[in-house]
C-alpha atoms as a PDB file:
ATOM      1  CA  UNK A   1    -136.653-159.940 116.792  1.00  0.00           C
ATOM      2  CA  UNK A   2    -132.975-160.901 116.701  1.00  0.00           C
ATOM      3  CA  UNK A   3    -131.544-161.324 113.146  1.00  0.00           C
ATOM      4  CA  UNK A   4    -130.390-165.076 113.128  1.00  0.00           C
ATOM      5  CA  UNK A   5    -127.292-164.465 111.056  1.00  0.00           C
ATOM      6  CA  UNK A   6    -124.337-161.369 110.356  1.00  0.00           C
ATOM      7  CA  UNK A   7    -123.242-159.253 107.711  1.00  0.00           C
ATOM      8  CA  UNK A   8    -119.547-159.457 106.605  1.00  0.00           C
ATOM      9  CA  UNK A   9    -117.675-157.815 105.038  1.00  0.00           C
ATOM     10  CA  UNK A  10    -114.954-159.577 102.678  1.00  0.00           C
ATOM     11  CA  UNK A  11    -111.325-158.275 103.731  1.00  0.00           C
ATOM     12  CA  UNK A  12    -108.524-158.192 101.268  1.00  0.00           C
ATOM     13  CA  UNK A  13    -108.991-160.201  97.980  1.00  0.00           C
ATOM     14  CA  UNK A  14    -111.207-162.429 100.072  1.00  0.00           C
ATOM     15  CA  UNK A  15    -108.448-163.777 102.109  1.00  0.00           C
ATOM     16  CA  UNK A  16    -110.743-162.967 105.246  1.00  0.00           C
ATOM     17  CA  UNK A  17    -114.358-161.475 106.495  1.00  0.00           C
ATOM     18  CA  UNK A  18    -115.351-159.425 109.296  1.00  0.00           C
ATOM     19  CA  UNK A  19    -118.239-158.020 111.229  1.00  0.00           C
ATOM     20  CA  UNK A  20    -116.842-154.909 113.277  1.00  0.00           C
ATOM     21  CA  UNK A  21    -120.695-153.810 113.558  1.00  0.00           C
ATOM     22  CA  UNK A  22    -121.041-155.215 117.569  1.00  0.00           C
ATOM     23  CA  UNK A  23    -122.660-154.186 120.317  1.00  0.00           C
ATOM     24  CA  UNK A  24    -120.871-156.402 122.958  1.00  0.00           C
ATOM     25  CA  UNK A  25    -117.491-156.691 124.421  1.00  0.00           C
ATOM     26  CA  UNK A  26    -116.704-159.989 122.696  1.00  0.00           C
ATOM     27  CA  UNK A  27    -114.266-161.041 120.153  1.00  0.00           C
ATOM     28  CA  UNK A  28    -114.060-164.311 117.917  1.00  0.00           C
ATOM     29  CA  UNK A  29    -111.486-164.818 115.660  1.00  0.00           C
ATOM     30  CA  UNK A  30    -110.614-167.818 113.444  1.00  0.00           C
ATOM     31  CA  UNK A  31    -107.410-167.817 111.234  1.00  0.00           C
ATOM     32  CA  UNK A  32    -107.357-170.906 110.425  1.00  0.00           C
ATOM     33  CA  UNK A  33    -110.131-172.342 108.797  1.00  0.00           C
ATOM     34  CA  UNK A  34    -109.870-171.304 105.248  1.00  0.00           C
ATOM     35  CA  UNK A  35    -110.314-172.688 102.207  1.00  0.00           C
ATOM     36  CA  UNK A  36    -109.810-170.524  99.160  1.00  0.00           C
ATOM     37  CA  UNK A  37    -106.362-171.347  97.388  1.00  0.00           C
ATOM     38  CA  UNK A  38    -105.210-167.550  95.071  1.00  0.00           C
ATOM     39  CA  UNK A  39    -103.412-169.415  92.391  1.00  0.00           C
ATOM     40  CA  UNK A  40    -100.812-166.194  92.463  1.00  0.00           C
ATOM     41  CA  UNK A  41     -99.663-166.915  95.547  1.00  0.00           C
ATOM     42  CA  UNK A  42     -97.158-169.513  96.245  1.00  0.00           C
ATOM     43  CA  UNK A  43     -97.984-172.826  98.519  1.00  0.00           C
ATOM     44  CA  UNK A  44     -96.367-172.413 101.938  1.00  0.00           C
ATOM     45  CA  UNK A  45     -94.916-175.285 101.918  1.00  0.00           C
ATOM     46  CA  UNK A  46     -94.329-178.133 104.984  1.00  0.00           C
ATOM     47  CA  UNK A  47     -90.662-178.823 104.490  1.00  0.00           C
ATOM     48  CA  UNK A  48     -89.935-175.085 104.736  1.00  0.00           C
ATOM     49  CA  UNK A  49     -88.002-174.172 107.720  1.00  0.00           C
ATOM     50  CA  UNK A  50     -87.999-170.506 108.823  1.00  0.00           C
ATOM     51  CA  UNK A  51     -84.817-169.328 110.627  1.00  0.00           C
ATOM     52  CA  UNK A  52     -85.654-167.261 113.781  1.00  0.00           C
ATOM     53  CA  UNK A  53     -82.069-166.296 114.263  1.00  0.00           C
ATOM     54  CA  UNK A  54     -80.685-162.769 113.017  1.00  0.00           C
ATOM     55  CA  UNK A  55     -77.666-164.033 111.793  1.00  0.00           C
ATOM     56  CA  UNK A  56     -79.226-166.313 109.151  1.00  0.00           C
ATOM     57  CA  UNK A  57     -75.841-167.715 108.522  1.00  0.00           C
ATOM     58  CA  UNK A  58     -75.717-169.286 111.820  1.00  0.00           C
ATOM     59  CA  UNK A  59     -78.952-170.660 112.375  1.00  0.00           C
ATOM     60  CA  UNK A  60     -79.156-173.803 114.179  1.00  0.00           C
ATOM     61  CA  UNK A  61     -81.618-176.521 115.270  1.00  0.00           C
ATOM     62  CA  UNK A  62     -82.496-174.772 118.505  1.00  0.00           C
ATOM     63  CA  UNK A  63     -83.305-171.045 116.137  1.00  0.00           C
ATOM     64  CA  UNK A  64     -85.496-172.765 113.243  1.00  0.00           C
ATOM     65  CA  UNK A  65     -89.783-173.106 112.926  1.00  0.00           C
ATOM     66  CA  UNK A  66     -90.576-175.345 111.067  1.00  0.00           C
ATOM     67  CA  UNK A  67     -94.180-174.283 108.342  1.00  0.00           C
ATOM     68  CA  UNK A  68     -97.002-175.736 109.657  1.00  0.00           C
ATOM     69  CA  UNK A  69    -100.167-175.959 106.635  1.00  0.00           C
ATOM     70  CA  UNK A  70    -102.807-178.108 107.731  1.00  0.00           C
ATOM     71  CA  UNK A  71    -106.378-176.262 108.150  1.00  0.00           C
ATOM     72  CA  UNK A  72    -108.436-176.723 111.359  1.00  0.00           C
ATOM     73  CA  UNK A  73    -111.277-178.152 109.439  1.00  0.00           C
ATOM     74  CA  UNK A  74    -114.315-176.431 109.811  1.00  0.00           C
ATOM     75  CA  UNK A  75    -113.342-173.813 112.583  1.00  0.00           C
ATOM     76  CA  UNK A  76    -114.325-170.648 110.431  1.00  0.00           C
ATOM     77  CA  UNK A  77    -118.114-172.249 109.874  1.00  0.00           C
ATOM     78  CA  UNK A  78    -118.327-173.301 113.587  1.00  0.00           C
ATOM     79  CA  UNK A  79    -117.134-169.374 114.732  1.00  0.00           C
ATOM     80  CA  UNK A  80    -119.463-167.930 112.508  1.00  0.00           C
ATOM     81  CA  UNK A  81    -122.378-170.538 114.037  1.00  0.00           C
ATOM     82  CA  UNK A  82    -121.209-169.774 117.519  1.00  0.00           C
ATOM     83  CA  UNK A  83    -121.255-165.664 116.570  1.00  0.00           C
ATOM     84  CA  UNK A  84    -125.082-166.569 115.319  1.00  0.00           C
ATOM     85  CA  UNK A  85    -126.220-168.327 118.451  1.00  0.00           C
ATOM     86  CA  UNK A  86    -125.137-165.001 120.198  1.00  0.00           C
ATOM     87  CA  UNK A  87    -126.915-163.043 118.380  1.00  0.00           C
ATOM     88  CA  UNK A  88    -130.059-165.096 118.406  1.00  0.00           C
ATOM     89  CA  UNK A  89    -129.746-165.953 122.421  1.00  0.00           C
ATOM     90  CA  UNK A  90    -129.628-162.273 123.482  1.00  0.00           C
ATOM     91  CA  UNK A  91    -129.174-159.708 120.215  1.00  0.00           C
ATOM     92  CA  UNK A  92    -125.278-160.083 121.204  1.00  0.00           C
ATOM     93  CA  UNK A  93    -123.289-158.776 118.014  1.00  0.00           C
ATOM     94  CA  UNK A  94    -119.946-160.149 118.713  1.00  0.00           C
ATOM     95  CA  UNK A  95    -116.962-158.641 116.567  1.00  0.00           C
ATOM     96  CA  UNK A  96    -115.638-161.665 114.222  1.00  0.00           C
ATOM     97  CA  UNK A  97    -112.602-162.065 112.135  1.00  0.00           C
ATOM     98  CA  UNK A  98    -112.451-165.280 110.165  1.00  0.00           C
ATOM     99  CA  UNK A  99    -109.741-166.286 107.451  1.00  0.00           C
ATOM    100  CA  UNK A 100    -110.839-167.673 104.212  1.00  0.00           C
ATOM    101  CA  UNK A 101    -107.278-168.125 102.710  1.00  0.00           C
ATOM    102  CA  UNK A 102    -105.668-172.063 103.069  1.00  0.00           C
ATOM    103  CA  UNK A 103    -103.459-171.992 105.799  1.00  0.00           C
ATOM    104  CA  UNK A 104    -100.935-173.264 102.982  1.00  0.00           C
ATOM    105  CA  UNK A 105    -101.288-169.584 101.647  1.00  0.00           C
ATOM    106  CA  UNK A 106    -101.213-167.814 104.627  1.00  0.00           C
ATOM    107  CA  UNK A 107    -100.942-168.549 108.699  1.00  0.00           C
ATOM    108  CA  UNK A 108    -102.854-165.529 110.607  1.00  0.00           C
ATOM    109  CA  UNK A 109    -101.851-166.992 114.104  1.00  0.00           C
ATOM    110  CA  UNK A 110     -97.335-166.716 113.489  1.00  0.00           C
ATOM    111  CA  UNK A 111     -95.596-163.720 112.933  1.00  0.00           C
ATOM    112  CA  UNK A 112     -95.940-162.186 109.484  1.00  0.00           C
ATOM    113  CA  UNK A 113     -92.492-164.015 108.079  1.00  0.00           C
ATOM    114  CA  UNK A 114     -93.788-167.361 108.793  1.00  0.00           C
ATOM    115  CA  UNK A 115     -97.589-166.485 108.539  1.00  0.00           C
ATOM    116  CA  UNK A 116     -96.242-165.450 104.858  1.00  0.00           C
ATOM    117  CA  UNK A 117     -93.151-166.390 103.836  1.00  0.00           C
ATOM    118  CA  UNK A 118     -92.268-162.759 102.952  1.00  0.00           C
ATOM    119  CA  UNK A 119     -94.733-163.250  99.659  1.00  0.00           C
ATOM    120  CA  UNK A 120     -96.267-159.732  98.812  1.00  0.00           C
ATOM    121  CA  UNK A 121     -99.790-160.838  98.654  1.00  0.00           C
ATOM    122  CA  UNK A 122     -99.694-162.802 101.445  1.00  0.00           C
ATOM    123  CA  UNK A 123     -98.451-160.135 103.276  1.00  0.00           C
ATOM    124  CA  UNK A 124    -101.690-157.901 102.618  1.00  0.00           C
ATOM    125  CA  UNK A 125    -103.757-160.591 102.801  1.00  0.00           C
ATOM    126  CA  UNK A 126    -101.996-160.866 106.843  1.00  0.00           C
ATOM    127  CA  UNK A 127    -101.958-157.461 107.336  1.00  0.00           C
ATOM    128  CA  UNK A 128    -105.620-156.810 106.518  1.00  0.00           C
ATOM    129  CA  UNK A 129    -106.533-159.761 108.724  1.00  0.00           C
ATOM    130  CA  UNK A 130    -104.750-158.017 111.796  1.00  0.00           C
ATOM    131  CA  UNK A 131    -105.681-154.837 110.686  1.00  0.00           C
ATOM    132  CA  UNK A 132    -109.490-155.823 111.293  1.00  0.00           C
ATOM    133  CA  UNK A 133    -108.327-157.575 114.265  1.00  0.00           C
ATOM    134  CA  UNK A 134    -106.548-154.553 116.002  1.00  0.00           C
ATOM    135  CA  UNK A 135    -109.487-152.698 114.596  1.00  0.00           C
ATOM    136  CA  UNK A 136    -111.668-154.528 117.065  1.00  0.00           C
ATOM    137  CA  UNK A 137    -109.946-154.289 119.913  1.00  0.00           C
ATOM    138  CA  UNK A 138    -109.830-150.974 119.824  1.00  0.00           C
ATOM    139  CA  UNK A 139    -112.773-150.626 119.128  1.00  0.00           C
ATOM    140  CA  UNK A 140    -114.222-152.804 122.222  1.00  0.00           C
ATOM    141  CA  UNK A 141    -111.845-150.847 124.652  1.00  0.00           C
ATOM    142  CA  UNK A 142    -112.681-147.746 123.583  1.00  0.00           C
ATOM    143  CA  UNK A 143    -116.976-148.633 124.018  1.00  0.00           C
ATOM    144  CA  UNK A 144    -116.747-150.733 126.819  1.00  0.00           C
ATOM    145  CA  UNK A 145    -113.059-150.331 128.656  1.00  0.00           C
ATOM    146  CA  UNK A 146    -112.526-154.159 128.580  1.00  0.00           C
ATOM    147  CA  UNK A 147    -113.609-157.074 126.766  1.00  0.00           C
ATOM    148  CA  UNK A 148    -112.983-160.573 125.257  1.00  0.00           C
ATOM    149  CA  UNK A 149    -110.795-162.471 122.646  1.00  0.00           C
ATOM    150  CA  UNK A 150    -111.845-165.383 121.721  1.00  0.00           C
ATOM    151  CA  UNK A 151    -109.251-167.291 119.337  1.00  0.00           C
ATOM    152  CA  UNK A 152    -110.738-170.775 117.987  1.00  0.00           C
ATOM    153  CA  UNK A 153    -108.822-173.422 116.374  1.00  0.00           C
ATOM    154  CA  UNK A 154    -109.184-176.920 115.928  1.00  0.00           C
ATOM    155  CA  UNK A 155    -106.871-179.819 116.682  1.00  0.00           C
ATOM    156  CA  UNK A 156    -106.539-183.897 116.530  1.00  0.00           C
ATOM    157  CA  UNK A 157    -104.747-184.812 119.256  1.00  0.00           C
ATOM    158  CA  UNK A 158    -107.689-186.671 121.172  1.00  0.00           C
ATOM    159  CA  UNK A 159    -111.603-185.750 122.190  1.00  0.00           C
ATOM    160  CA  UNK A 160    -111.135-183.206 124.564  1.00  0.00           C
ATOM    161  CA  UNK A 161    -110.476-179.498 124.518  1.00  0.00           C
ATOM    162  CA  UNK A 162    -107.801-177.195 125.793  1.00  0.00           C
ATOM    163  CA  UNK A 163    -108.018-173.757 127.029  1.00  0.00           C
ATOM    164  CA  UNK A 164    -105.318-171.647 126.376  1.00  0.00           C
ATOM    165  CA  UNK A 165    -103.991-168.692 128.814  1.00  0.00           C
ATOM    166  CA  UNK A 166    -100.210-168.895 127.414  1.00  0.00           C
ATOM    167  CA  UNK A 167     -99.289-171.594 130.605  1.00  0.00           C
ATOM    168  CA  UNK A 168     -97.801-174.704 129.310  1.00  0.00           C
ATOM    169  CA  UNK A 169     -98.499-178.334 130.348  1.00  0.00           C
ATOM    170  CA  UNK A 170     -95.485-178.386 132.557  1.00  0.00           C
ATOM    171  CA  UNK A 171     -97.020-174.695 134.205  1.00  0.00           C
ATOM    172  CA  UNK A 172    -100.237-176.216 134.484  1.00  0.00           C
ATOM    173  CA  UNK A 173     -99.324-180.036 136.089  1.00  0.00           C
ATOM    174  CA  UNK A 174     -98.137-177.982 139.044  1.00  0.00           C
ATOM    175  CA  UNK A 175    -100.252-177.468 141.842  1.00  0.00           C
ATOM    176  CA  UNK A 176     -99.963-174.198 142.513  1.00  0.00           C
ATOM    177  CA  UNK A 177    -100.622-171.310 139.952  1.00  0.00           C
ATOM    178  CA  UNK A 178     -99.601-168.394 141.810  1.00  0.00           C
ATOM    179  CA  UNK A 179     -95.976-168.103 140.699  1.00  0.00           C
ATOM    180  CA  UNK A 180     -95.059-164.404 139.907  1.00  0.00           C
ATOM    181  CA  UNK A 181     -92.857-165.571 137.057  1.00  0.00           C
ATOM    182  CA  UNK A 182     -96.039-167.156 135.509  1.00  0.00           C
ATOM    183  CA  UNK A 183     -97.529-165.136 132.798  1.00  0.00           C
ATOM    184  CA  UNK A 184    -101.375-165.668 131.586  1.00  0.00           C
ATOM    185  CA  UNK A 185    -103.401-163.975 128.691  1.00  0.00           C
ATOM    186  CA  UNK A 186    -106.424-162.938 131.220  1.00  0.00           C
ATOM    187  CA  UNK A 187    -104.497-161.488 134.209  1.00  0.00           C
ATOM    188  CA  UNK A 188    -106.877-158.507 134.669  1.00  0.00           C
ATOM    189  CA  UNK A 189    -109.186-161.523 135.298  1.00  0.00           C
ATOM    190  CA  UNK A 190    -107.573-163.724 137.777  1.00  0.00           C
ATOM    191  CA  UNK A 191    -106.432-160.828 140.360  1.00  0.00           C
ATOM    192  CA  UNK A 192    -104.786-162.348 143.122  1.00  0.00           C
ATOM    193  CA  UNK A 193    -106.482-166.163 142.462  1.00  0.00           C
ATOM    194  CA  UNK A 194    -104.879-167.105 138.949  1.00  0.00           C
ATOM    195  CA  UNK A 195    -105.843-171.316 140.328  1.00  0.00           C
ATOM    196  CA  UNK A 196    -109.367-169.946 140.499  1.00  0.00           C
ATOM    197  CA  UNK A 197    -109.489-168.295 137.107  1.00  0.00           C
ATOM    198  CA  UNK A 198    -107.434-170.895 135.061  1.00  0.00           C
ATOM    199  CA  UNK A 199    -108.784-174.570 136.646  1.00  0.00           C
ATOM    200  CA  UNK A 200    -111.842-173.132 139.568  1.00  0.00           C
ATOM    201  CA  UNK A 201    -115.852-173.091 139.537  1.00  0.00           C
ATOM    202  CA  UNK A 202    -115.127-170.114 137.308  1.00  0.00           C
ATOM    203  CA  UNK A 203    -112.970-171.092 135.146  1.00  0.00           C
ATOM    204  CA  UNK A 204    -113.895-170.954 131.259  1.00  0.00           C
ATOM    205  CA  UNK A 205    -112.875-174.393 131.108  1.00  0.00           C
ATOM    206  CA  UNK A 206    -115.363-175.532 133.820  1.00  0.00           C
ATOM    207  CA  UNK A 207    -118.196-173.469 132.449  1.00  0.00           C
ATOM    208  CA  UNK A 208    -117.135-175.160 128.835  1.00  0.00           C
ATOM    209  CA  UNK A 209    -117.719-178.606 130.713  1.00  0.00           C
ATOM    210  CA  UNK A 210    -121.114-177.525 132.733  1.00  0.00           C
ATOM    211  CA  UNK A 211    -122.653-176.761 128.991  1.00  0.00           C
ATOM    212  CA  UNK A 212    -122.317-180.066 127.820  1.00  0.00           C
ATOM    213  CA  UNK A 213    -119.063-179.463 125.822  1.00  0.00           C
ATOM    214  CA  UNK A 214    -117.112-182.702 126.937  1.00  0.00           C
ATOM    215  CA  UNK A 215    -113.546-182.990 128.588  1.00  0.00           C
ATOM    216  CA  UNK A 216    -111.447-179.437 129.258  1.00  0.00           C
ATOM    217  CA  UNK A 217    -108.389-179.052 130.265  1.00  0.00           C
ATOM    218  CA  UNK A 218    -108.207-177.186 132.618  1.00  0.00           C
ATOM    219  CA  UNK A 219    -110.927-177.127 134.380  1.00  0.00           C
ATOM    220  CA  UNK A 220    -111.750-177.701 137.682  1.00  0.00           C
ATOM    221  CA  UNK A 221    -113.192-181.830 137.009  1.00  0.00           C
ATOM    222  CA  UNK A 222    -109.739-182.000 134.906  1.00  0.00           C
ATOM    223  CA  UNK A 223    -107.089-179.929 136.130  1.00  0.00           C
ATOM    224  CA  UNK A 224    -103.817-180.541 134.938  1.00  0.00           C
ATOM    225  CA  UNK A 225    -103.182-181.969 130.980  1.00  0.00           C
ATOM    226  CA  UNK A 226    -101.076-184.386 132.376  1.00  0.00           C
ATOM    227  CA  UNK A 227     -98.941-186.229 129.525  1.00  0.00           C
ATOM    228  CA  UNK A 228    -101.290-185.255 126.808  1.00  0.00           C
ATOM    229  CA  UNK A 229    -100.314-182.690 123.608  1.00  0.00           C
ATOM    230  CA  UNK A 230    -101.453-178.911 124.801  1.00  0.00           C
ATOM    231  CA  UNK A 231    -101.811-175.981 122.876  1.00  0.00           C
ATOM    232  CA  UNK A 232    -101.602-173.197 125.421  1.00  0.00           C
ATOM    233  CA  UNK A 233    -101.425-170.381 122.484  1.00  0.00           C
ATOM    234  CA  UNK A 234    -100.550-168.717 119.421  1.00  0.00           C
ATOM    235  CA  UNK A 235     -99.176-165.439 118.535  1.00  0.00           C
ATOM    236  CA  UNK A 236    -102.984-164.033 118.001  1.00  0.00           C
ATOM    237  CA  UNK A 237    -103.221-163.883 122.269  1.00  0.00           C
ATOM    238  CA  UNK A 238    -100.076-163.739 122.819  1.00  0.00           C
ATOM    239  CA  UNK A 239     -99.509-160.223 120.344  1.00  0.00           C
ATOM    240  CA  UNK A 240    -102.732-158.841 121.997  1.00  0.00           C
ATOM    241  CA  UNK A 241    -103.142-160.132 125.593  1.00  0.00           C
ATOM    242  CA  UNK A 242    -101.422-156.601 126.645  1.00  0.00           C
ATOM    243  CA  UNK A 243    -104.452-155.198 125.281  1.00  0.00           C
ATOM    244  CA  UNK A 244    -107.657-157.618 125.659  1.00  0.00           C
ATOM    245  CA  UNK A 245    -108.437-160.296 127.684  1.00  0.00           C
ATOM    246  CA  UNK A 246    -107.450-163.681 124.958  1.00  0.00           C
ATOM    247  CA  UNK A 247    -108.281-166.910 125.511  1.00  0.00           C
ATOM    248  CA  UNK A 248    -107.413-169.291 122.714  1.00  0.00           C
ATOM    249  CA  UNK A 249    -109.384-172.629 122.507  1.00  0.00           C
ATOM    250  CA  UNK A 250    -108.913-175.618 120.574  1.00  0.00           C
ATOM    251  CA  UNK A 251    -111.480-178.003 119.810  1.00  0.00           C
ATOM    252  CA  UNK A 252    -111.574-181.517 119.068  1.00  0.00           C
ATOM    253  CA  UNK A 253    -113.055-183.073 115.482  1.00  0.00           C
ATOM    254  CA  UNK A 254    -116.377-183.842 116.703  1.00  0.00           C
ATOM    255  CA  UNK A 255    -117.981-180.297 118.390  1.00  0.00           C
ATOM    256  CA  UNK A 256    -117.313-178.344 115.456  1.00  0.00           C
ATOM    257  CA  UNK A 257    -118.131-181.232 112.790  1.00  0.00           C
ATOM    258  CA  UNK A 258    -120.102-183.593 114.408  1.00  0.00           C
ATOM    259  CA  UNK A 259    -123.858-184.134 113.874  1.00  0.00           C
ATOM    260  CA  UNK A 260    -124.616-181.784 116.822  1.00  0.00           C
ATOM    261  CA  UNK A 261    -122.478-179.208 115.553  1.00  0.00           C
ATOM    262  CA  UNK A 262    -125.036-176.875 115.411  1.00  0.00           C
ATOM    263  CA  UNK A 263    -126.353-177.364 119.636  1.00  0.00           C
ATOM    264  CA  UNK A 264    -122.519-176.906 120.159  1.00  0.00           C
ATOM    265  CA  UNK A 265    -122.056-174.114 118.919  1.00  0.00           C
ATOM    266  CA  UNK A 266    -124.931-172.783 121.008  1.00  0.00           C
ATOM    267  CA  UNK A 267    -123.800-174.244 124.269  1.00  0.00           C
ATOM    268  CA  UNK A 268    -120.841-172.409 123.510  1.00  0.00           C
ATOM    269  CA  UNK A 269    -122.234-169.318 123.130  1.00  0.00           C
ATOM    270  CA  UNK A 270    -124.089-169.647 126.529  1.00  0.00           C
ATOM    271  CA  UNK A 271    -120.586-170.749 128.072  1.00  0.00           C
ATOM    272  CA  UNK A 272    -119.043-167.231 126.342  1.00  0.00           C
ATOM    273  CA  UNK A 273    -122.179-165.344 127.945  1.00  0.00           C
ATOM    274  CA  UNK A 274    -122.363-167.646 131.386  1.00  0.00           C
ATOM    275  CA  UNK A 275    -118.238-166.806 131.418  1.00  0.00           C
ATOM    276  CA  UNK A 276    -118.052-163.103 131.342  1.00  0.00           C
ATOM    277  CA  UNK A 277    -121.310-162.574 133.698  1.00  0.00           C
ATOM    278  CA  UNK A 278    -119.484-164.780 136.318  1.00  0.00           C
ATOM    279  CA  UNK A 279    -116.481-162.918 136.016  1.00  0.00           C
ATOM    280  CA  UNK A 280    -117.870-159.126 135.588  1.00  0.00           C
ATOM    281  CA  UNK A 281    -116.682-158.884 132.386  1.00  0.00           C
ATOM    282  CA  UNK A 282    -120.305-159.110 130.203  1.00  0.00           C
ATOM    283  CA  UNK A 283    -120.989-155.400 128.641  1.00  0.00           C
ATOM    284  CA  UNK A 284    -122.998-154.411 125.723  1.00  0.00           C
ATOM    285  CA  UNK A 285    -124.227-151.246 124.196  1.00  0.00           C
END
């Protein structure tokens, strides 16, 4: 019988946890759901800005980030449900990677000066985070040859979810997908139909849909994000897409809190598995 829940493993002064133990080509990871708050490391604070320039004396406007601290409430509880369902739907061990530091801490999804503001905890509490991460990948390629990222987040921009492949709102409000200059996360995926695998029948965001999991974008019932706020990814696919198939997804208030957070997070486990046996993708060990 199919153990219902994982072993973790704490990471570095608890700032994350990890199960590397899998047995399928599928990776969740969730940096932004934390809650623990190290008193000895200083607040990342949301009035910071972070110059992007290299000559930090001439850093305008156009060259600054500005810190971003809010948590994606409840994204870390609602990977580790969705790693569970797995497990219990078809003994699928996914490899998961979940933060447990505040984002004000520590941001696992920028690059390490604004994920840490250059403090020297924070710094090995990002580094062991990515460490695991890159540990996994590895890992999956070298087992199975290909596999899955999975990034989850959570946002508050409206009830519906977005699918991120590293296209833009302005990329994907255009008919046509097939522009070379176009870059995606899952190109090993999409071949020579990148409108099929981003917005088609096969599309994660129309399989998301078909399991009950409300609005998508994109997806082939809603295609293009029109005027609304997308996320189309963070620097978690976008520093490992070269090596892994990464989707990032961001989900609205209600799946991951709501009162059927639990049946959620099983449909999306049987989207994850309906996903990668459409596509070819689907090995385990």
């Amino acid at each position: 019988m199919a153990r219902e829940t994982l072993e973790y493993i704490d990471g570095y002064r608890s700032s994350c946890k990890y199960h590397l133990n899998g047995n399928v080509n599928i990776i969740l990871s969730a940096p932004h759901g934390g809650s623990l708050m190290p008193d000895n490391v200083p607040d990342r604070t949301n009035d910071v800005y972070i110059c992007l320039s290299n000559t930090h004396n001439n850093c305008h406007d156009d060259k600054r980030c500005k810190i971003i601290v809010i948590k994606d409430t409840r994204t870390d509880e609602f990977t580790e449900n969705v790693a569970n369902e797995l497990n219990k739907i078809g003994n699928l061990k996914p490899f998961v990677i979940i933060g447990k530091w505040n984002r004000k801490k520590v941001d696992f999804n920028r690059e390490i000066l604004q994920g840490t503001l250059n403090h020297p905890e924070a710094i090995s509490a990002y580094e062991n985070y990515h460490m695991n991460l890159n540990d996994a990948i590895n890992q999956v390629n070298h087992l199975f040859g290909k596999g899955l990222l999975i990034d989850i987040h959570g946002h508050s921009q409206g009830n519906y979810s977005m699918i991120g492949y590293m296209l833009s709102s302005d990329q994907l409000n255009q008919n046509d997908l097939s522009n070379p200059s176009f870059q995606t996360s899952i190109e090993s995926l999409c071949g020579s139909n990148r409108n099929e695998c981003i917005r088609g029948q096969t599309s994660f965001g129309s399989i998301f849909e078909q399991h009950g999991l409300g609005v998508t974008y994109p997806s082939l019932t809603n295609p293009k994000p029109g005027s609304r706020v997308f996320f189309h990814g963070g620097y978690i696919i976008k520093n490992y897409y070269s090596k892994i198939n990464a989707i990032q997804i961001e989900l609205p208030h209600d799946i991951r809190t709501g009162k059927n957070k639990l049946m959620n997070a099983q449909n999306f486990a049987q989207a994850i598995i309906e996903y990668m046996k459409t596509n070819n993708l689907l090995l385990t060990k």
